[in-house]
PDB file of N, CA and C in Angstrom:
ATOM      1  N   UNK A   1     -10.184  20.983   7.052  1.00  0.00           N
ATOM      2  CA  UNK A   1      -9.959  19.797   7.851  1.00  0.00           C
ATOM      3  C   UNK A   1      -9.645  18.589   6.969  1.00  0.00           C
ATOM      4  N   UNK A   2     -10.239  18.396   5.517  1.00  0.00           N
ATOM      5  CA  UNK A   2     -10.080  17.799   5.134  1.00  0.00           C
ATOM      6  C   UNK A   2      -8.335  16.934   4.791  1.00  0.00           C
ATOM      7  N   UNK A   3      -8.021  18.187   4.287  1.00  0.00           N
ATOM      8  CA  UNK A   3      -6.085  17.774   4.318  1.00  0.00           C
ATOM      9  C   UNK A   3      -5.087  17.524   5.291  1.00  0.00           C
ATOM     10  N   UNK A   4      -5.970  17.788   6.275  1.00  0.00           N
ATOM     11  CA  UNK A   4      -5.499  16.961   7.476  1.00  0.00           C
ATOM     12  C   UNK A   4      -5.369  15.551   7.999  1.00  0.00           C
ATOM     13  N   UNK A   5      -6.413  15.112   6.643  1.00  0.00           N
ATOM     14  CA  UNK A   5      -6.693  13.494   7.526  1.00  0.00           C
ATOM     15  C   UNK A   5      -5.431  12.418   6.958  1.00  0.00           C
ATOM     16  N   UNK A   6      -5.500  11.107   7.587  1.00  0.00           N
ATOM     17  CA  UNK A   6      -4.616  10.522   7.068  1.00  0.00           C
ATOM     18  C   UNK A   6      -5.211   8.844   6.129  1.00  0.00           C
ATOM     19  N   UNK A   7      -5.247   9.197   4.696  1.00  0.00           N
ATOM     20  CA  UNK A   7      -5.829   8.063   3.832  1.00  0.00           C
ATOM     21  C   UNK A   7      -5.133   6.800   4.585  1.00  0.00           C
ATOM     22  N   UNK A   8      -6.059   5.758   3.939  1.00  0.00           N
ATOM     23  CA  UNK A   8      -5.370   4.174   3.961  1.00  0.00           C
ATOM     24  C   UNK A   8      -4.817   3.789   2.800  1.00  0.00           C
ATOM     25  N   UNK A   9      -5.058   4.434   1.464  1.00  0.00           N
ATOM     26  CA  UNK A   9      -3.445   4.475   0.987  1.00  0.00           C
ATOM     27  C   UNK A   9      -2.524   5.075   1.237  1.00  0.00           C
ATOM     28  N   UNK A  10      -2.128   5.798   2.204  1.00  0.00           N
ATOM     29  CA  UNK A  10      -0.866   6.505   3.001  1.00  0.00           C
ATOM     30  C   UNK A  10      -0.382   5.528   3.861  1.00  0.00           C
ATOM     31  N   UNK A  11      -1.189   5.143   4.576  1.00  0.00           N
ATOM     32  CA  UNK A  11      -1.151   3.934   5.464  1.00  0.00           C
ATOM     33  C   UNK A  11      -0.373   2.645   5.371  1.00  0.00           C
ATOM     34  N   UNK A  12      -0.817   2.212   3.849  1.00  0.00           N
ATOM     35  CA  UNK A  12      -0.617   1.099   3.205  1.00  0.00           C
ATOM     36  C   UNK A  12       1.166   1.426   2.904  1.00  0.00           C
ATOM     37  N   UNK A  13       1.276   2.441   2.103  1.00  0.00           N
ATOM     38  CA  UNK A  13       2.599   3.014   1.690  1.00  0.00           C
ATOM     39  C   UNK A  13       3.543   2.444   2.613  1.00  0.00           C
ATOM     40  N   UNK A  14       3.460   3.229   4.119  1.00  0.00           N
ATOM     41  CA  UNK A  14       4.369   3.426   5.203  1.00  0.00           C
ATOM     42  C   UNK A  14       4.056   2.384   6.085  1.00  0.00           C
ATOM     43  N   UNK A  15       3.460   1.307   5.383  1.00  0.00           N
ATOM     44  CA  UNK A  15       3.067  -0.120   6.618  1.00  0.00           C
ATOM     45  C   UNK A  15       3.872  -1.254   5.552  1.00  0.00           C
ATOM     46  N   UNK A  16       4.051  -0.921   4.570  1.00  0.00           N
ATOM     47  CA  UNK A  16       4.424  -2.339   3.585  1.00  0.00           C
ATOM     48  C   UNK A  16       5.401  -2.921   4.278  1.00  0.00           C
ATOM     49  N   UNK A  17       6.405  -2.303   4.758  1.00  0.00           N
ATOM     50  CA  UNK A  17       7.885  -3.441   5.135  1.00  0.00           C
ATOM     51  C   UNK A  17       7.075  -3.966   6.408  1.00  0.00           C
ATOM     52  N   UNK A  18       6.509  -3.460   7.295  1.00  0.00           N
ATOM     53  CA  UNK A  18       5.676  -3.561   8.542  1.00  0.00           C
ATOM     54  C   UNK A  18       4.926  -5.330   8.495  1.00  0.00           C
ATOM     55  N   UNK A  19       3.810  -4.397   7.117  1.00  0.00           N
ATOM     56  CA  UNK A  19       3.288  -5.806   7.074  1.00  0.00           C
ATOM     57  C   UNK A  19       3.684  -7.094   7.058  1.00  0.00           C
ATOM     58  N   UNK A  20       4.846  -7.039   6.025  1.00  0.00           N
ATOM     59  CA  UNK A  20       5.719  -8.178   5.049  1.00  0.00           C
ATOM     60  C   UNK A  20       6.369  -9.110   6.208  1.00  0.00           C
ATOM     61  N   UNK A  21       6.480  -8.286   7.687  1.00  0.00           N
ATOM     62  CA  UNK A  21       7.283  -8.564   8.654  1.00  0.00           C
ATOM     63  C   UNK A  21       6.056  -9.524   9.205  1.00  0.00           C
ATOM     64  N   UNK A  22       5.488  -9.141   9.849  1.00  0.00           N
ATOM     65  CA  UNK A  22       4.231  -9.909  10.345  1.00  0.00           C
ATOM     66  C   UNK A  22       3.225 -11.012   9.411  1.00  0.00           C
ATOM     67  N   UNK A  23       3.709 -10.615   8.319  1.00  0.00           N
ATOM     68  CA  UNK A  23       3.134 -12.073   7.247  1.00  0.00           C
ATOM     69  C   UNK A  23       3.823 -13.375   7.856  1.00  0.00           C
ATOM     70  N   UNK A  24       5.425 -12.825   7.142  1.00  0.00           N
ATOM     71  CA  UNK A  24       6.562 -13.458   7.266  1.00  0.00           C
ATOM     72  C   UNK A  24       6.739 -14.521   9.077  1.00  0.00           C
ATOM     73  N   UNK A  25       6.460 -13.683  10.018  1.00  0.00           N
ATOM     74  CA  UNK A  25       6.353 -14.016  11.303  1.00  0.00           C
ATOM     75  C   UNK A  25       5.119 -14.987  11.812  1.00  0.00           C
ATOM     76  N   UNK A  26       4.031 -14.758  11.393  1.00  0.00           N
ATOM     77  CA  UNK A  26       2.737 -15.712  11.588  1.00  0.00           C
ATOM     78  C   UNK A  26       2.946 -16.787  10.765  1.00  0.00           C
ATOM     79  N   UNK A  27       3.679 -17.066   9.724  1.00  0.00           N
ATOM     80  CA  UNK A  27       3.627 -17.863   8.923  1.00  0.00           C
ATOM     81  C   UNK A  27       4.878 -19.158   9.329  1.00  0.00           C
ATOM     82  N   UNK A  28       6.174 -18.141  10.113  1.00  0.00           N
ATOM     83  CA  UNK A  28       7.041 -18.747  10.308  1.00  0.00           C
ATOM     84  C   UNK A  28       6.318 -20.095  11.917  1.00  0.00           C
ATOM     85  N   UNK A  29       5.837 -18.849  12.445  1.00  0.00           N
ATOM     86  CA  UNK A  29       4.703 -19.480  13.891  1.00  0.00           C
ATOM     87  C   UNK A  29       4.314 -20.862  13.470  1.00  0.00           C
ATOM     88  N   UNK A  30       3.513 -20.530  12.512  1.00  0.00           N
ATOM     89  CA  UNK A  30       2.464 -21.624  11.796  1.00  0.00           C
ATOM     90  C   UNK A  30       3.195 -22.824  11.396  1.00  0.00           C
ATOM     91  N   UNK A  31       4.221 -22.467  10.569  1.00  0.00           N
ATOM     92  CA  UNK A  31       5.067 -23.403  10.314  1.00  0.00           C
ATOM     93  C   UNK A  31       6.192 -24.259  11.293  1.00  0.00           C
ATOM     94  N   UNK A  32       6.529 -23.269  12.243  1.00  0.00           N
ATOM     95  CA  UNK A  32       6.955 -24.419  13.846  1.00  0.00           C
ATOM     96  C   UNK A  32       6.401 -25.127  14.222  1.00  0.00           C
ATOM     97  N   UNK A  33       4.980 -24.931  14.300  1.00  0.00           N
ATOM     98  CA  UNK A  33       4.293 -25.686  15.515  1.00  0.00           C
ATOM     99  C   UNK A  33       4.524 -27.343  15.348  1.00  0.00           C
ATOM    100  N   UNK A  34       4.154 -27.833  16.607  1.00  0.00           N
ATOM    101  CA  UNK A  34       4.623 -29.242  16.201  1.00  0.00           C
ATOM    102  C   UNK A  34       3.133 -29.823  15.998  1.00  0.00           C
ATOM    103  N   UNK A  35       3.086 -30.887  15.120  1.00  0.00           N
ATOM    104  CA  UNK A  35       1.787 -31.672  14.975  1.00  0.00           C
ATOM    105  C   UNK A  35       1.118 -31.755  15.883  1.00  0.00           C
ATOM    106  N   UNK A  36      -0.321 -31.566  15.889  1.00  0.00           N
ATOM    107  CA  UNK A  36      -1.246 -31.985  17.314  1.00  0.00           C
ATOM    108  C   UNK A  36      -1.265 -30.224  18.550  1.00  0.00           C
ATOM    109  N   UNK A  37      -0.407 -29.625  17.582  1.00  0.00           N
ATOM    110  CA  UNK A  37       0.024 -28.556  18.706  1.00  0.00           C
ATOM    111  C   UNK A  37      -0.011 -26.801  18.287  1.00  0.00           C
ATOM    112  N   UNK A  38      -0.096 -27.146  16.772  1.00  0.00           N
ATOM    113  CA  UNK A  38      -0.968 -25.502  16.088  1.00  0.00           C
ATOM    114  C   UNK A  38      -1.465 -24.508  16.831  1.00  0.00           C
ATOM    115  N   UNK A  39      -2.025 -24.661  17.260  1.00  0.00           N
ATOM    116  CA  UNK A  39      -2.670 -23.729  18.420  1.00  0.00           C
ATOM    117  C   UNK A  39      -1.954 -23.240  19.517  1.00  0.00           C
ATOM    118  N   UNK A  40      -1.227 -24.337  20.306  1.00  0.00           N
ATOM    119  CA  UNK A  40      -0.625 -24.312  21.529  1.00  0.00           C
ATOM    120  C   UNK A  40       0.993 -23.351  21.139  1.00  0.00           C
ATOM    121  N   UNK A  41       1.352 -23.519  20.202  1.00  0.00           N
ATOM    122  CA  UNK A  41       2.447 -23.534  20.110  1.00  0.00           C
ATOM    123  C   UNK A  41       2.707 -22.176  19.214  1.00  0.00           C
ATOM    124  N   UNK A  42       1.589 -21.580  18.498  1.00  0.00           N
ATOM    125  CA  UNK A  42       1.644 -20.399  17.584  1.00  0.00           C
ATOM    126  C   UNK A  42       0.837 -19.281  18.075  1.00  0.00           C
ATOM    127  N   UNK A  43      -0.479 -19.180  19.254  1.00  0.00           N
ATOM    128  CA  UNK A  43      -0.914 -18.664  19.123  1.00  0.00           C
ATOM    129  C   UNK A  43      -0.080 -17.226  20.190  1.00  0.00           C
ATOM    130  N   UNK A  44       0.692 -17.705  21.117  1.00  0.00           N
ATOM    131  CA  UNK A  44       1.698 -16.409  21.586  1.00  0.00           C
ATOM    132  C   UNK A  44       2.878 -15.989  20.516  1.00  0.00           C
ATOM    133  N   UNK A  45       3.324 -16.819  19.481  1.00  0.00           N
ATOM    134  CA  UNK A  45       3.628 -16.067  18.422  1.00  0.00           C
ATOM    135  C   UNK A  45       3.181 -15.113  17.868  1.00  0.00           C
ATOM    136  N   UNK A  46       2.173 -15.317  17.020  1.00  0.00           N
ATOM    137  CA  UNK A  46       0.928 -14.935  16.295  1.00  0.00           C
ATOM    138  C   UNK A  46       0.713 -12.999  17.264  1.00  0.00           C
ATOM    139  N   UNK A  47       0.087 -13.973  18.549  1.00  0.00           N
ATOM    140  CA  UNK A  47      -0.403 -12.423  19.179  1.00  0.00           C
ATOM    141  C   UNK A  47       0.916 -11.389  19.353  1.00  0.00           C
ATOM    142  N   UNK A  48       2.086 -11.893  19.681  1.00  0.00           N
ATOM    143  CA  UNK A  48       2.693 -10.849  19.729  1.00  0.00           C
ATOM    144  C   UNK A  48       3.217 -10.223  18.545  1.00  0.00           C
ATOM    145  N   UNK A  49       3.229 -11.006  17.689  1.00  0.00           N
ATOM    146  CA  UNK A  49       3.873  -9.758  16.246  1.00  0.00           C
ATOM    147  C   UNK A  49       2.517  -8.997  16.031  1.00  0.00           C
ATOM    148  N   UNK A  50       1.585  -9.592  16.189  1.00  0.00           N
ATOM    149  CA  UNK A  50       0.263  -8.702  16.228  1.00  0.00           C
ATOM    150  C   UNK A  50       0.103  -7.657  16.734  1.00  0.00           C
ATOM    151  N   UNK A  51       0.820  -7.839  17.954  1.00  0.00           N
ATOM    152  CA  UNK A  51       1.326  -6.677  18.628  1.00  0.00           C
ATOM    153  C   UNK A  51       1.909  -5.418  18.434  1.00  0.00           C
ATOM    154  N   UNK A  52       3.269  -6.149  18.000  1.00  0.00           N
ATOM    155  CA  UNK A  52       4.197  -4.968  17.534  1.00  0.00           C
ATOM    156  C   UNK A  52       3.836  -4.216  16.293  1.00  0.00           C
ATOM    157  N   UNK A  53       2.736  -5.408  15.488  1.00  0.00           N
ATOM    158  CA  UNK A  53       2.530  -4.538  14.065  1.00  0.00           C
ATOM    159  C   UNK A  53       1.344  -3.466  14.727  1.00  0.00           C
ATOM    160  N   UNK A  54       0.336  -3.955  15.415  1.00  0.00           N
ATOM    161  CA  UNK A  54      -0.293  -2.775  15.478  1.00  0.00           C
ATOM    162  C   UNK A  54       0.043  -1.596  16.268  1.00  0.00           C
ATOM    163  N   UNK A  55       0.659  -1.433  17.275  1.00  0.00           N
ATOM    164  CA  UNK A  55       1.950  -0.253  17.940  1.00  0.00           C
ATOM    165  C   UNK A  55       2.852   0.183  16.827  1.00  0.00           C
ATOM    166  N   UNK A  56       3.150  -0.297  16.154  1.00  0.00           N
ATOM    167  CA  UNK A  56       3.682   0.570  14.779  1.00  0.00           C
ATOM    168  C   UNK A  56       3.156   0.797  13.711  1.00  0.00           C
ATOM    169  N   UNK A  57       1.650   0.615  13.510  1.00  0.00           N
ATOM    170  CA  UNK A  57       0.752   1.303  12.813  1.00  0.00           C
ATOM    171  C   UNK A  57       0.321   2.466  13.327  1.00  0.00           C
ATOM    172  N   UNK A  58      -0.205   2.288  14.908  1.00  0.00           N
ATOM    173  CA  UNK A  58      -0.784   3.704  15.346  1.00  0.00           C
ATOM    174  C   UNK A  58      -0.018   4.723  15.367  1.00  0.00           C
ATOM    175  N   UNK A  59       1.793   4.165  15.597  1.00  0.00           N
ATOM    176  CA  UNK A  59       3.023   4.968  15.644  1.00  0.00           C
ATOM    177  C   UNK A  59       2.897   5.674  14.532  1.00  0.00           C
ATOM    178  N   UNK A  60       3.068   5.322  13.229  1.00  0.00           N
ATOM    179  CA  UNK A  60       3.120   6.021  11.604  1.00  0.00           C
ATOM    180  C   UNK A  60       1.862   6.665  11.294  1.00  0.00           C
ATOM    181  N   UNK A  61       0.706   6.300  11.796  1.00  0.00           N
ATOM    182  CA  UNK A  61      -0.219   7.051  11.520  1.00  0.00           C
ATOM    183  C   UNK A  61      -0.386   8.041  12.447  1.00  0.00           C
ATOM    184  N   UNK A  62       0.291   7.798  13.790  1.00  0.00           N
ATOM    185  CA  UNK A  62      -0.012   9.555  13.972  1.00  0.00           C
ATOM    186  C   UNK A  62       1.494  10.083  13.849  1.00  0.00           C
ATOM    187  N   UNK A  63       2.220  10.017  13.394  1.00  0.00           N
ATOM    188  CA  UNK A  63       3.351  10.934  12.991  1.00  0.00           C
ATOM    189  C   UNK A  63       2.675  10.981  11.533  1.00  0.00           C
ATOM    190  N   UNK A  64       2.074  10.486  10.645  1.00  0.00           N
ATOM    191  CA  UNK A  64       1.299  11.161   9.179  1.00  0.00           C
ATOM    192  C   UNK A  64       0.615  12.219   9.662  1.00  0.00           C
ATOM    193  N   UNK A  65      -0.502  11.797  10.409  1.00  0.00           N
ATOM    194  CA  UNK A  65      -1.196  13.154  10.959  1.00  0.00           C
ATOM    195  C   UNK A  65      -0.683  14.171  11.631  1.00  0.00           C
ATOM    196  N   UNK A  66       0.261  14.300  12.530  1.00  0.00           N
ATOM    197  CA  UNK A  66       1.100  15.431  13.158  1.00  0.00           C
ATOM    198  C   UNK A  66       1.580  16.234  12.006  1.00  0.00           C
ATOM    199  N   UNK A  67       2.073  15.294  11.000  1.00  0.00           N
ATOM    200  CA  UNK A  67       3.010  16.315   9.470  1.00  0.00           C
ATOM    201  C   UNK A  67       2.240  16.916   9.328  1.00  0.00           C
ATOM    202  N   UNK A  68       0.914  16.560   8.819  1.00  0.00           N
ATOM    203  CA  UNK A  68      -0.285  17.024   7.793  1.00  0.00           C
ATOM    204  C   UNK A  68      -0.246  17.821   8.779  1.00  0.00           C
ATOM    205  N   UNK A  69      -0.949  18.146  10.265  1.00  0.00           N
ATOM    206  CA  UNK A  69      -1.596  19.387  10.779  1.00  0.00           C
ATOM    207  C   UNK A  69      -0.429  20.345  10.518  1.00  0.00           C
ATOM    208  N   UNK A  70       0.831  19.926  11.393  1.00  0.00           N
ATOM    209  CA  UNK A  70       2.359  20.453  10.965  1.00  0.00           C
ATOM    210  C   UNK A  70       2.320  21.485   9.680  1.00  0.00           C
ATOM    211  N   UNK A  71       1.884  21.130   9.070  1.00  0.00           N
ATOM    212  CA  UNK A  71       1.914  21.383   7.531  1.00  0.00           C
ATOM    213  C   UNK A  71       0.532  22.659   7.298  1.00  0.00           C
ATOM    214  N   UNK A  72      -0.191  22.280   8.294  1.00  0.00           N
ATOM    215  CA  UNK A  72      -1.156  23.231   7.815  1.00  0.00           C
ATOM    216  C   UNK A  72      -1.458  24.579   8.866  1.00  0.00           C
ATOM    217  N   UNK A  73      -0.922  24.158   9.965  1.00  0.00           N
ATOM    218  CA  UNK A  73      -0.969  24.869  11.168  1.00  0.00           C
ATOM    219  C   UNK A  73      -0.303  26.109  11.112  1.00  0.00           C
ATOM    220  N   UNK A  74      -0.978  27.366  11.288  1.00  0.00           N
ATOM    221  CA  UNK A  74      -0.060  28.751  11.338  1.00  0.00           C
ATOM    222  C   UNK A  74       1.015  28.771  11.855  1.00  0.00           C
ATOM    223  N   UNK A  75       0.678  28.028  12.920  1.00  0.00           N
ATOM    224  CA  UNK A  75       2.047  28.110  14.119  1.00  0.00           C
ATOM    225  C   UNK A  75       2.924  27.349  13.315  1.00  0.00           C
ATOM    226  N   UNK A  76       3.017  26.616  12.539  1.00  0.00           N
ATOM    227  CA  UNK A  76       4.292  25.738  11.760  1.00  0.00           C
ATOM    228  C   UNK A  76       4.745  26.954  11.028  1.00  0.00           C
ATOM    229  N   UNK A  77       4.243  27.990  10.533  1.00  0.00           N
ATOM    230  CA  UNK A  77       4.972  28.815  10.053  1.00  0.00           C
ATOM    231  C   UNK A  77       5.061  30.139   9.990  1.00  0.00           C
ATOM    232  N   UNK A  78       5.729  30.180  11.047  1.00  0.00           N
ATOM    233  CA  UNK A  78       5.937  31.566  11.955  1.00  0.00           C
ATOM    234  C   UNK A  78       7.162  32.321  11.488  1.00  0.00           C
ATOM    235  N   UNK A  79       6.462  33.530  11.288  1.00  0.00           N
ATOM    236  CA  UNK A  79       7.104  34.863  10.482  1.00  0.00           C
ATOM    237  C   UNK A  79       8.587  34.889  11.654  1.00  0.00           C
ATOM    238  N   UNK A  80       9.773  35.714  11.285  1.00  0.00           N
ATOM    239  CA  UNK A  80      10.375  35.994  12.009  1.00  0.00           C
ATOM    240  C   UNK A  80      10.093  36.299  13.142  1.00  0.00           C
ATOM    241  N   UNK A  81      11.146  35.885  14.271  1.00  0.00           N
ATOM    242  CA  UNK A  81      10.449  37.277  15.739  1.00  0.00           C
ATOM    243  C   UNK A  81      10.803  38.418  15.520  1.00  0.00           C
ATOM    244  N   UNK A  82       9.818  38.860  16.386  1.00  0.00           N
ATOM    245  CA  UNK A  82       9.619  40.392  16.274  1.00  0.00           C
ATOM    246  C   UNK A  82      10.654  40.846  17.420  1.00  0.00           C
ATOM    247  N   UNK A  83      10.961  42.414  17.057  1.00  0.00           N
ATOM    248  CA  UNK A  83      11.559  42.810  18.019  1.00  0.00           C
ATOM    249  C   UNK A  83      11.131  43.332  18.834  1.00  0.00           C
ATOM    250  N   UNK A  84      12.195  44.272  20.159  1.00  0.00           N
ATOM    251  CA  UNK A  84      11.228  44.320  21.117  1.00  0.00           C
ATOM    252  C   UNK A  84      10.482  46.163  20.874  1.00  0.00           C
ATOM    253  N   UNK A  85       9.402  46.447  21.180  1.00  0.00           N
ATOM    254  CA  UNK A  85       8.935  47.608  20.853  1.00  0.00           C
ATOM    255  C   UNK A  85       9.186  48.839  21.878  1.00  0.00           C
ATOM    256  N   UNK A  86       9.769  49.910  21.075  1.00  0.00           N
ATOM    257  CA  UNK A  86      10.959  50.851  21.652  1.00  0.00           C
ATOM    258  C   UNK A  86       9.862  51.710  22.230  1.00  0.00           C
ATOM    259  N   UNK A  87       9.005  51.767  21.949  1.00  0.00           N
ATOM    260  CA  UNK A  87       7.953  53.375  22.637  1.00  0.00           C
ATOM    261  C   UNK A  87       7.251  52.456  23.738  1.00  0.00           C
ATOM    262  N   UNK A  88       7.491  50.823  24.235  1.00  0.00           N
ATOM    263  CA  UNK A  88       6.612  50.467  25.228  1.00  0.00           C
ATOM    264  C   UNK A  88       7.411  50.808  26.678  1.00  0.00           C
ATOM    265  N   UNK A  89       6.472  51.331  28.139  1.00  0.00           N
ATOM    266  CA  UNK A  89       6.539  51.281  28.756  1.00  0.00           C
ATOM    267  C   UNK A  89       7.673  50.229  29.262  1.00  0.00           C
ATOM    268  N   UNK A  90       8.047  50.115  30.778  1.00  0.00           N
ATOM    269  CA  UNK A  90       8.450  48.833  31.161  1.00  0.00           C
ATOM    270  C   UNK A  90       7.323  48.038  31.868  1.00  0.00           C
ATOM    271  N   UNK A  91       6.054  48.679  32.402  1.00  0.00           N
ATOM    272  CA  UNK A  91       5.130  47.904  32.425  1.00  0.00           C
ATOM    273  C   UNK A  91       4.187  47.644  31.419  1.00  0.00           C
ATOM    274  N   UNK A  92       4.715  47.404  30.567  1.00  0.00           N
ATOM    275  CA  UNK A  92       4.364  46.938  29.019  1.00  0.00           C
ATOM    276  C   UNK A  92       3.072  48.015  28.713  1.00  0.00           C
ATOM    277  N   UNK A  93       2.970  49.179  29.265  1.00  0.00           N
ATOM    278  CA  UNK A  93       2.067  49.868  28.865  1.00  0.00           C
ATOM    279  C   UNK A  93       2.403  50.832  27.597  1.00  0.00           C
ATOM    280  N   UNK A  94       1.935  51.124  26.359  1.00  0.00           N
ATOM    281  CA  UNK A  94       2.274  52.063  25.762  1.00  0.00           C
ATOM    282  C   UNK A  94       2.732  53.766  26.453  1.00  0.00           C
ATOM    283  N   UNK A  95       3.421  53.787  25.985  1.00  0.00           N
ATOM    284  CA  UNK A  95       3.546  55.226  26.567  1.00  0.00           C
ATOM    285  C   UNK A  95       2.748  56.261  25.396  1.00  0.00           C
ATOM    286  N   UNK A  96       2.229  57.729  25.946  1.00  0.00           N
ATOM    287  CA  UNK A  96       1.512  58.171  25.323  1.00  0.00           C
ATOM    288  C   UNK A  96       2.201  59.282  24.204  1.00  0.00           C
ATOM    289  N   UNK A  97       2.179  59.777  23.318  1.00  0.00           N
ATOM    290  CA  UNK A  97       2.601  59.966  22.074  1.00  0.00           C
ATOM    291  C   UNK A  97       3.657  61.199  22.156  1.00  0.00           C
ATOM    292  N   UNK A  98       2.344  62.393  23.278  1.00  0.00           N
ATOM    293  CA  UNK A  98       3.285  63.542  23.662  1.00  0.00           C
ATOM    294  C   UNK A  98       4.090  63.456  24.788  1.00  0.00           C
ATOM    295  N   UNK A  99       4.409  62.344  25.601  1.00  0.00           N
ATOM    296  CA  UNK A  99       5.018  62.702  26.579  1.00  0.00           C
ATOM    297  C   UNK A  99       6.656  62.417  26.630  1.00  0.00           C
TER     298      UNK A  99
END
């Protein structure tokens, strides 16, 4: 189970442009507002890139975790198909050896 999980330096990796965006955006907020009005004027800025950054954190972190199980899961790596078996019945019963 362990190699399944997903670190917060993985996190960090695949969030950097993410973050840089939402620095960049709260800061730009901060810096509009008009005097007397900081609050009024940034804080629906503010919440919505807050927004989008955290909906595209939970987004990347579970497509990390889907790979990893992906990656570890039998079913990710499945032998050829099989063919179909010539001595079975058509009601999928074996037929018996001497008959």
């Amino acid at each position: 189970m362990e190699g399944k999980r997903v670190s917060a330096e993985e996190l960090k990796l695949v969030l950097a442009a993410d973050f840089d965006r939402l620095a960049e955006e709260v800061a730009k907020a901060m810096n509009t507002a008009k005097d007397g009005r900081i609050i009024a004027d940034s804080e629906e800025p503010v919440r919505d890139a807050s927004a989008v950054f955290r909906q595209r954190m939970f987004e990347k972190a579970l497509s990390l975790l889907q790979k990893k199980q992906e990656a570890f899961s039998p079913s990710a790596q499945r032998p050829a198909a099989q063919g179909p078996a010539a001595d079975n019945a058509p009601d999928d019963q074996r037929a018996h050896p001497r008959a």
